[in-house]
PDB file of N, CA and C in Angstrom:
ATOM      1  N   UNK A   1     -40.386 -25.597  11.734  1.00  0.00           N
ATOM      2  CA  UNK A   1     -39.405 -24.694  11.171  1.00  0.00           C
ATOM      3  C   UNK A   1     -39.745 -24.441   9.691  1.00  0.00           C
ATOM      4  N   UNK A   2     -39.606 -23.176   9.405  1.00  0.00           N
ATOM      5  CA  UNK A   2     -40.007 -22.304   8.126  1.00  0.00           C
ATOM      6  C   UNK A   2     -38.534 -23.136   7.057  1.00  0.00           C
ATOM      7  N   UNK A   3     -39.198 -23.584   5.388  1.00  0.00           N
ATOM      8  CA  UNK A   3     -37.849 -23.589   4.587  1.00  0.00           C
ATOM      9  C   UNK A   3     -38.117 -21.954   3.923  1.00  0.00           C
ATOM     10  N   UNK A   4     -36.979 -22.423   2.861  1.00  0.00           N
ATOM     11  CA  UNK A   4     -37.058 -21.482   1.930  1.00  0.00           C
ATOM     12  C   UNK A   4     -38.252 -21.388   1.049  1.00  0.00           C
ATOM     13  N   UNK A   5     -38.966 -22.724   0.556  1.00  0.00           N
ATOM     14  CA  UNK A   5     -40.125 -22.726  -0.230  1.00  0.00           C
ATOM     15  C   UNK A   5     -41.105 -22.202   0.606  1.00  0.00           C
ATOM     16  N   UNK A   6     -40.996 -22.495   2.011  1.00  0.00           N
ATOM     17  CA  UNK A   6     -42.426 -22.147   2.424  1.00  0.00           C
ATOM     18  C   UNK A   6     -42.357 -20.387   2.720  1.00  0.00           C
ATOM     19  N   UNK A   7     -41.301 -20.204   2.264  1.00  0.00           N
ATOM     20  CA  UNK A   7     -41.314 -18.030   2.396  1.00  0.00           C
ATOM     21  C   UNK A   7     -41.500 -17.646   1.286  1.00  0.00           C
ATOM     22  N   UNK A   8     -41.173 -17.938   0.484  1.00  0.00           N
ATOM     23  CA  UNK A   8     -41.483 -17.766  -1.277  1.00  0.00           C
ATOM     24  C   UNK A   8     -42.614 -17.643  -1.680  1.00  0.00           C
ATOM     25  N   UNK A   9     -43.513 -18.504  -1.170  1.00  0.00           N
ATOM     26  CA  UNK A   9     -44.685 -18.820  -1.648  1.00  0.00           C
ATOM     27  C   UNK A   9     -45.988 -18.201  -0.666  1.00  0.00           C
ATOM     28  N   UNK A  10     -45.177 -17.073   0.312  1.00  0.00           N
ATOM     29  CA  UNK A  10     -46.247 -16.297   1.191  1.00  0.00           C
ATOM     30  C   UNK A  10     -46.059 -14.668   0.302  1.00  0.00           C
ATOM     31  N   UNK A  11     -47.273 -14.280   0.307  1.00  0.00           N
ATOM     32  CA  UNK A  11     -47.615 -13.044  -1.256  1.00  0.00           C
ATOM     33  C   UNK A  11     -46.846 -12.253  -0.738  1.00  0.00           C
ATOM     34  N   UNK A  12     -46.292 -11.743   0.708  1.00  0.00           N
ATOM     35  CA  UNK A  12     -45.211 -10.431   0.445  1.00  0.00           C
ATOM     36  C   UNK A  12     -44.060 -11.098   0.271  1.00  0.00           C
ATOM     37  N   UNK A  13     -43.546 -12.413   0.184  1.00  0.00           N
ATOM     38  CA  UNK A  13     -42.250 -12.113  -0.202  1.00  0.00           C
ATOM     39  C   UNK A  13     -42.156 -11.620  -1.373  1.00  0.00           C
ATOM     40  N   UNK A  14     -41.104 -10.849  -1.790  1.00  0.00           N
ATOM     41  CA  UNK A  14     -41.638 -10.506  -3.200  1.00  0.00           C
ATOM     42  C   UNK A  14     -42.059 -10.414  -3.963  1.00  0.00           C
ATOM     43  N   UNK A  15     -43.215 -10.571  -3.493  1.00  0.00           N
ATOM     44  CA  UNK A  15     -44.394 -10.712  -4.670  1.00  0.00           C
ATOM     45  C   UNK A  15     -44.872 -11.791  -5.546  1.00  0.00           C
ATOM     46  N   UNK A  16     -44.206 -12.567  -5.780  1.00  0.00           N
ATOM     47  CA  UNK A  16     -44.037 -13.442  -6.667  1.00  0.00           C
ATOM     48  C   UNK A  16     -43.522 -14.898  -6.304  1.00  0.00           C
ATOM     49  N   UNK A  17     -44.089 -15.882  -6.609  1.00  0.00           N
ATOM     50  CA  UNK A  17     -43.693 -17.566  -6.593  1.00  0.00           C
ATOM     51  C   UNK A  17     -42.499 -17.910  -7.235  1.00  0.00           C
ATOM     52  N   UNK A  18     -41.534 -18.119  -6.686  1.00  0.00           N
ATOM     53  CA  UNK A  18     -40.302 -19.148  -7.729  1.00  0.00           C
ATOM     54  C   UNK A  18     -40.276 -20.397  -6.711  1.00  0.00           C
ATOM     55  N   UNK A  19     -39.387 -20.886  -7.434  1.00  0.00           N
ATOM     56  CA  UNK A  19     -38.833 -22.195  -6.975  1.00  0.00           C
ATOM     57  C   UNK A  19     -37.465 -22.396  -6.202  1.00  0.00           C
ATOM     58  N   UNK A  20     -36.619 -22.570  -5.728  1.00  0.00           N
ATOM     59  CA  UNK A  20     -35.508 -22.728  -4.849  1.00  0.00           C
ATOM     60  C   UNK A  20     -34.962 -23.952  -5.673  1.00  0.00           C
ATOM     61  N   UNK A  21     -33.835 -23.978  -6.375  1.00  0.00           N
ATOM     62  CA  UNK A  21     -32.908 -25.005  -6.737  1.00  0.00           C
ATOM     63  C   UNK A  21     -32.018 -25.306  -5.898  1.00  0.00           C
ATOM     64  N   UNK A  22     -31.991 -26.610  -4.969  1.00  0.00           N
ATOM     65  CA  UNK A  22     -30.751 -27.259  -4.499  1.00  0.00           C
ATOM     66  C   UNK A  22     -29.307 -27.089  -4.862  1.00  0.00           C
ATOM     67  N   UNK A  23     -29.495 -27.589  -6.207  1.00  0.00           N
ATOM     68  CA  UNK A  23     -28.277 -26.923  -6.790  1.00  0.00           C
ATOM     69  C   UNK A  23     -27.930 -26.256  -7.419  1.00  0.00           C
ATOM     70  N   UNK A  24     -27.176 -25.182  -6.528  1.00  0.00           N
ATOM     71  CA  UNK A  24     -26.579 -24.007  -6.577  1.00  0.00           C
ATOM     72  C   UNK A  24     -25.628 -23.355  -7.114  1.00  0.00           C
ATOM     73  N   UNK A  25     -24.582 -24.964  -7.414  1.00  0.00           N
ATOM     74  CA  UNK A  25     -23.205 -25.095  -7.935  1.00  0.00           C
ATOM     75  C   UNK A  25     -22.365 -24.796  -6.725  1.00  0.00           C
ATOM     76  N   UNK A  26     -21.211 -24.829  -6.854  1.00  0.00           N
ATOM     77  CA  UNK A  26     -19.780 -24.936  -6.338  1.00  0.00           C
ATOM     78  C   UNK A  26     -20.083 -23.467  -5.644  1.00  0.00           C
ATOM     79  N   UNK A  27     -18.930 -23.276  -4.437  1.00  0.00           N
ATOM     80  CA  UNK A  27     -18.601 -21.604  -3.629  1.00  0.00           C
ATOM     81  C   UNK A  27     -17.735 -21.114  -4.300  1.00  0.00           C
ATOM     82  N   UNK A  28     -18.136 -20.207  -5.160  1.00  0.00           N
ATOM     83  CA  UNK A  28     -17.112 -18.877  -6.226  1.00  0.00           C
ATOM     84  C   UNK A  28     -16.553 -17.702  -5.001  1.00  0.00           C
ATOM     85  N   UNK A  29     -15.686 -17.112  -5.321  1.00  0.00           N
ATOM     86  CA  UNK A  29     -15.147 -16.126  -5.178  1.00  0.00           C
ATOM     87  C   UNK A  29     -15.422 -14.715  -5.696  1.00  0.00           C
ATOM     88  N   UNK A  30     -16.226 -13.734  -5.825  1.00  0.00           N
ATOM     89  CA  UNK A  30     -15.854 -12.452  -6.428  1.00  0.00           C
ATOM     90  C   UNK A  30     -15.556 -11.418  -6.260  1.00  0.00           C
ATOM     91  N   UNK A  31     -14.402 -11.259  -6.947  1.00  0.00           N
ATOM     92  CA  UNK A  31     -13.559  -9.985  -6.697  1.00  0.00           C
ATOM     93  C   UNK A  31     -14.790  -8.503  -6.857  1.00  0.00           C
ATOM     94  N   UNK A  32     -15.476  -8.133  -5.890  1.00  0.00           N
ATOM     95  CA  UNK A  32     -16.229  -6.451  -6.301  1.00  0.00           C
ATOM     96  C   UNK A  32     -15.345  -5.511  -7.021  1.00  0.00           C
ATOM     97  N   UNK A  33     -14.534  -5.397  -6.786  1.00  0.00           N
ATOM     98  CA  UNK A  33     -13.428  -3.973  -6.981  1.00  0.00           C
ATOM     99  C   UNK A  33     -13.206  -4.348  -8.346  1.00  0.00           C
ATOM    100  N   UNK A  34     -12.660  -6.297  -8.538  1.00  0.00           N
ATOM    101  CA  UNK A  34     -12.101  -6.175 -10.299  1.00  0.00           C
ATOM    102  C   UNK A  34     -13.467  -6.708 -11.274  1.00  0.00           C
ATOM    103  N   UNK A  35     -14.165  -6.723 -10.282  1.00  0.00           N
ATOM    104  CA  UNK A  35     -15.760  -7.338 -11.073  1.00  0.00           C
ATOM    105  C   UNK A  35     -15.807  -8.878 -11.832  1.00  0.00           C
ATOM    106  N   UNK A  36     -15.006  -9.732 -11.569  1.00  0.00           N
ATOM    107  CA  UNK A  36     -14.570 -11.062 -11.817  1.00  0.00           C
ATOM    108  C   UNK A  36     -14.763 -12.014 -10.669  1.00  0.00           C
ATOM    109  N   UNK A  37     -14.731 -13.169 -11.058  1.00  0.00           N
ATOM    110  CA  UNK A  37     -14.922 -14.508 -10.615  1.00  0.00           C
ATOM    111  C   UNK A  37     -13.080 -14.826 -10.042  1.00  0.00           C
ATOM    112  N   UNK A  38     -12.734 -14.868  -9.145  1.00  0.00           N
ATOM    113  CA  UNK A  38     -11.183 -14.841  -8.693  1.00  0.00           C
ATOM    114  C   UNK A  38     -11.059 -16.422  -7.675  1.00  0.00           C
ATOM    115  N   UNK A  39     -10.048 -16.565  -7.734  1.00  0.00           N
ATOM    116  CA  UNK A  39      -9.184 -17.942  -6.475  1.00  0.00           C
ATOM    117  C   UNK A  39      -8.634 -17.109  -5.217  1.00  0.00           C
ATOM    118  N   UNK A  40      -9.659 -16.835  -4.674  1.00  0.00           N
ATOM    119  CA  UNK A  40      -8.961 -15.812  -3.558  1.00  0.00           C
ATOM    120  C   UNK A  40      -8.190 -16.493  -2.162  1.00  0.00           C
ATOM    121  N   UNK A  41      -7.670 -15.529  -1.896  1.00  0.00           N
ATOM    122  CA  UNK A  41      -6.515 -15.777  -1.185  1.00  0.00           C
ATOM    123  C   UNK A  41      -6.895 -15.468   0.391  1.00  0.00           C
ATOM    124  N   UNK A  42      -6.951 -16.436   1.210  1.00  0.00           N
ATOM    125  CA  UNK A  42      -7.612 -16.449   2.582  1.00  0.00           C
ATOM    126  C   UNK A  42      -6.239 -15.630   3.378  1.00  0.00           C
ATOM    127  N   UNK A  43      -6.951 -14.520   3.906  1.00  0.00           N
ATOM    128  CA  UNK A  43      -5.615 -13.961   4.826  1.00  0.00           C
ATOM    129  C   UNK A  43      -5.445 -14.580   6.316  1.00  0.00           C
ATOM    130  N   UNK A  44      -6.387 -15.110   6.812  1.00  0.00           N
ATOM    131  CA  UNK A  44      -6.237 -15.838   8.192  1.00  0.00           C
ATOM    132  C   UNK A  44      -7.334 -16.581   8.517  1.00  0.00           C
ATOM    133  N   UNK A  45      -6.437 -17.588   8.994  1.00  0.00           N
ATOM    134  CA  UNK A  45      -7.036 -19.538   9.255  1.00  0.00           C
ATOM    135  C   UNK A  45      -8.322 -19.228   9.889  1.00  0.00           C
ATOM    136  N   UNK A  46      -8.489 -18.230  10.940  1.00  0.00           N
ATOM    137  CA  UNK A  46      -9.972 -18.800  11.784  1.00  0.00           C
ATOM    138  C   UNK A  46     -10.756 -17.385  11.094  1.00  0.00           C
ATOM    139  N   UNK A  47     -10.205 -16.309  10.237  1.00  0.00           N
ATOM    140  CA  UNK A  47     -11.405 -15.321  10.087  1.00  0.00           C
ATOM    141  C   UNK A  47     -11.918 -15.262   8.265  1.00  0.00           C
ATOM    142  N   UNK A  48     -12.808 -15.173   8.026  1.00  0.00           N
ATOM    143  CA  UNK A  48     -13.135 -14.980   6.863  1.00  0.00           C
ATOM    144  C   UNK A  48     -12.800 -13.722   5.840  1.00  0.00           C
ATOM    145  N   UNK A  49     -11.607 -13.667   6.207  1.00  0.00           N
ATOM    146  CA  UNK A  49     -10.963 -12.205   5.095  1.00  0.00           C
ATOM    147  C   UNK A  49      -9.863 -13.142   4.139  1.00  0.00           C
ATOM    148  N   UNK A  50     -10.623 -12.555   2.734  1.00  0.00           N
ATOM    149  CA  UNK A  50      -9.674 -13.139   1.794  1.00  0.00           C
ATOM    150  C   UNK A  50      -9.436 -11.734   0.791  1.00  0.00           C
ATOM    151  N   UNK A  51      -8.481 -11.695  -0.044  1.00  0.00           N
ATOM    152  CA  UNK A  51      -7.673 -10.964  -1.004  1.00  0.00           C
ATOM    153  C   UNK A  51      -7.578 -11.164  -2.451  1.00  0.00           C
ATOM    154  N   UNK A  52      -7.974 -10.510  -2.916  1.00  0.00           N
ATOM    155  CA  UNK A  52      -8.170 -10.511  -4.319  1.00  0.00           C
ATOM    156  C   UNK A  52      -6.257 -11.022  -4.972  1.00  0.00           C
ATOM    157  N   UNK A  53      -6.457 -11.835  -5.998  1.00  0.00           N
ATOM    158  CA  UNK A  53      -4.635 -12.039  -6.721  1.00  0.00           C
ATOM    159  C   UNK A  53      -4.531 -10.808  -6.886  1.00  0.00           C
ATOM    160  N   UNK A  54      -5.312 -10.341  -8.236  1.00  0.00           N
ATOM    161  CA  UNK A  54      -5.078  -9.532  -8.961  1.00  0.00           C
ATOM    162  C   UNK A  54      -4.582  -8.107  -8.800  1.00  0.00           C
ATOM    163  N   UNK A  55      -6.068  -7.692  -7.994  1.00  0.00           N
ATOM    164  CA  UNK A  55      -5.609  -6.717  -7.322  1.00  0.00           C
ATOM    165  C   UNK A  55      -5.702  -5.727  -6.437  1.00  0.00           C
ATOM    166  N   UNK A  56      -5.702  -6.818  -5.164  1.00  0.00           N
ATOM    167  CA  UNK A  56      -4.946  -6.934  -3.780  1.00  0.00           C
ATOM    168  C   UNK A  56      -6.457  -6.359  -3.149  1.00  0.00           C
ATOM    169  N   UNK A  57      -7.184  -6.438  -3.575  1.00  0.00           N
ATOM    170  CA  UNK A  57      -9.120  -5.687  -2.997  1.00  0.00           C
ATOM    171  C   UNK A  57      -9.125  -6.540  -1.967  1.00  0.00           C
ATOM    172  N   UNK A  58     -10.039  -6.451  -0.849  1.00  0.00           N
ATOM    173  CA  UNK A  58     -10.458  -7.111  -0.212  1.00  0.00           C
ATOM    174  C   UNK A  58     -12.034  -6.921  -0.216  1.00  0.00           C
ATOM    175  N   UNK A  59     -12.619  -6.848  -1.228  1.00  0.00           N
ATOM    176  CA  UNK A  59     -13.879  -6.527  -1.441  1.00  0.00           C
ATOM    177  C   UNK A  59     -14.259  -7.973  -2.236  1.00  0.00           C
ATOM    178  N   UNK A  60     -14.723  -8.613  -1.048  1.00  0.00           N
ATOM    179  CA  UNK A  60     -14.477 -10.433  -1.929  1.00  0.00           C
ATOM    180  C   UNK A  60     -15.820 -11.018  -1.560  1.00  0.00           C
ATOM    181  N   UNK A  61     -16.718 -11.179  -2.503  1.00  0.00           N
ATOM    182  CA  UNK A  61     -18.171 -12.131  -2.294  1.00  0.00           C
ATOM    183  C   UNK A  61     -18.193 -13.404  -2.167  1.00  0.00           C
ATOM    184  N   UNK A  62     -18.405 -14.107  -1.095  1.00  0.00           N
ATOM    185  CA  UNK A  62     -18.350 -15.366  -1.315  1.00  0.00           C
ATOM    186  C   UNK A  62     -19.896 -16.233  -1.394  1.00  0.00           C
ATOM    187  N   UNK A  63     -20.243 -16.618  -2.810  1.00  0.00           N
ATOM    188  CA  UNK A  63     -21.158 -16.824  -2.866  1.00  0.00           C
ATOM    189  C   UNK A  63     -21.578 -18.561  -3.777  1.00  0.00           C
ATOM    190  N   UNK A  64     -22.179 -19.019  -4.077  1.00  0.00           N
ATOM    191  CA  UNK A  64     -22.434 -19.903  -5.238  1.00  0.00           C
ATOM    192  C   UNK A  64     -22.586 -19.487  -6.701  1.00  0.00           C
ATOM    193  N   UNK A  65     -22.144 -19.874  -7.363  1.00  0.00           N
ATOM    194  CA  UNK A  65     -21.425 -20.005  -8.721  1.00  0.00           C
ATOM    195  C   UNK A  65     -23.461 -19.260  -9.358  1.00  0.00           C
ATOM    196  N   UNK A  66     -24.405 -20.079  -8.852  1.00  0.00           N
ATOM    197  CA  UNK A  66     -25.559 -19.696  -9.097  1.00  0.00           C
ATOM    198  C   UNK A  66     -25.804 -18.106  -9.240  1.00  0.00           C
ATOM    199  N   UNK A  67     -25.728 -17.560  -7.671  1.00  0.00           N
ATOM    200  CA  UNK A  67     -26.036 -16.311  -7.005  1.00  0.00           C
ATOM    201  C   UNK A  67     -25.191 -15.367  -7.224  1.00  0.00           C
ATOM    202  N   UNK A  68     -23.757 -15.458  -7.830  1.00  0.00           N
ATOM    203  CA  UNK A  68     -23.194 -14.515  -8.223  1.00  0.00           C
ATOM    204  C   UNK A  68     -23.942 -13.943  -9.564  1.00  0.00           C
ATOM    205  N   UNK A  69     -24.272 -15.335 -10.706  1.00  0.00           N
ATOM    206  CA  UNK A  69     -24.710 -14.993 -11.649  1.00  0.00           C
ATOM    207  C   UNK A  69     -25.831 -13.814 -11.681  1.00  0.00           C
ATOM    208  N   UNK A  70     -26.496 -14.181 -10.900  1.00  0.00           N
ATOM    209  CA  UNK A  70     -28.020 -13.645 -10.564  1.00  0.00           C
ATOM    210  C   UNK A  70     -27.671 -11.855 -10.420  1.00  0.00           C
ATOM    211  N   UNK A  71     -27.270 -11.611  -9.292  1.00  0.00           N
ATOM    212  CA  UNK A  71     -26.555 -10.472  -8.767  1.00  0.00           C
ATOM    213  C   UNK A  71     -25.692 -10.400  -9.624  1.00  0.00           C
ATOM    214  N   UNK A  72     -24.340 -10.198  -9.900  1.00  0.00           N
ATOM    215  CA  UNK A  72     -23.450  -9.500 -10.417  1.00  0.00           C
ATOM    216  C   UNK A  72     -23.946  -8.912 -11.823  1.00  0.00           C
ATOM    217  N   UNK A  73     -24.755  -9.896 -12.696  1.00  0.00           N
ATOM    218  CA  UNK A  73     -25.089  -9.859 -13.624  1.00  0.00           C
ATOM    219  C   UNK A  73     -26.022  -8.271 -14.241  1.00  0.00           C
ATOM    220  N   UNK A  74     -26.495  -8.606 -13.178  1.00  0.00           N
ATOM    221  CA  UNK A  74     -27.695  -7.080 -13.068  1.00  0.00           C
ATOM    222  C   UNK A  74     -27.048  -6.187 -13.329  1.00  0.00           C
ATOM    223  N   UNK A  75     -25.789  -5.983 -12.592  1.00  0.00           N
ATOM    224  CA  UNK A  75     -25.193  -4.936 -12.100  1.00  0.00           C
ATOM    225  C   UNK A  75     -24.483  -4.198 -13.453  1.00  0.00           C
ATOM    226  N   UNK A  76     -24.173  -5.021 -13.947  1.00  0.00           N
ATOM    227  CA  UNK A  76     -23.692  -4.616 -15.156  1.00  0.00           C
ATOM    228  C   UNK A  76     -24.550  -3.614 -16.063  1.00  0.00           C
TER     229      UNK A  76
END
């Protein structure tokens, strides 16, 4: 079985060699719609739809505290 290092390090993945950090940090929340880091609000026990506090989006990333950085960041 293939990891993550061993796809990284074949020349089309993107072109380029990095490294894969274990740690990733903690599972963040982000609100897309308010463009923030949020405590979102799970709308039902067995499905993965949660709700923005603020305001009320359901446009919600659930990602590591890492990978939001990475992504959201760009975006800006």
């Amino acid at each position: 079985m293939a990891s993550y290092n061993d796809l990284v390090n074949i020349p089309t993945f993107e072109k380029r060699k990095e490294e894969f950090s274990q740690d990733r940090g903690s599972v963040k929340f982000y609100c897309r719609d308010c463009q923030k880091n949020i405590e979102a609000t799970r709308l039902h026990p067995a499905k993965y739809l949660y709700e923005c506090p603020s305001c009320k989006g359901k446009n919600i990333s659930i990602w590591t505290e890492s990978s939001v950085k990475e992504v959201y960041s760009k975006r800006r």
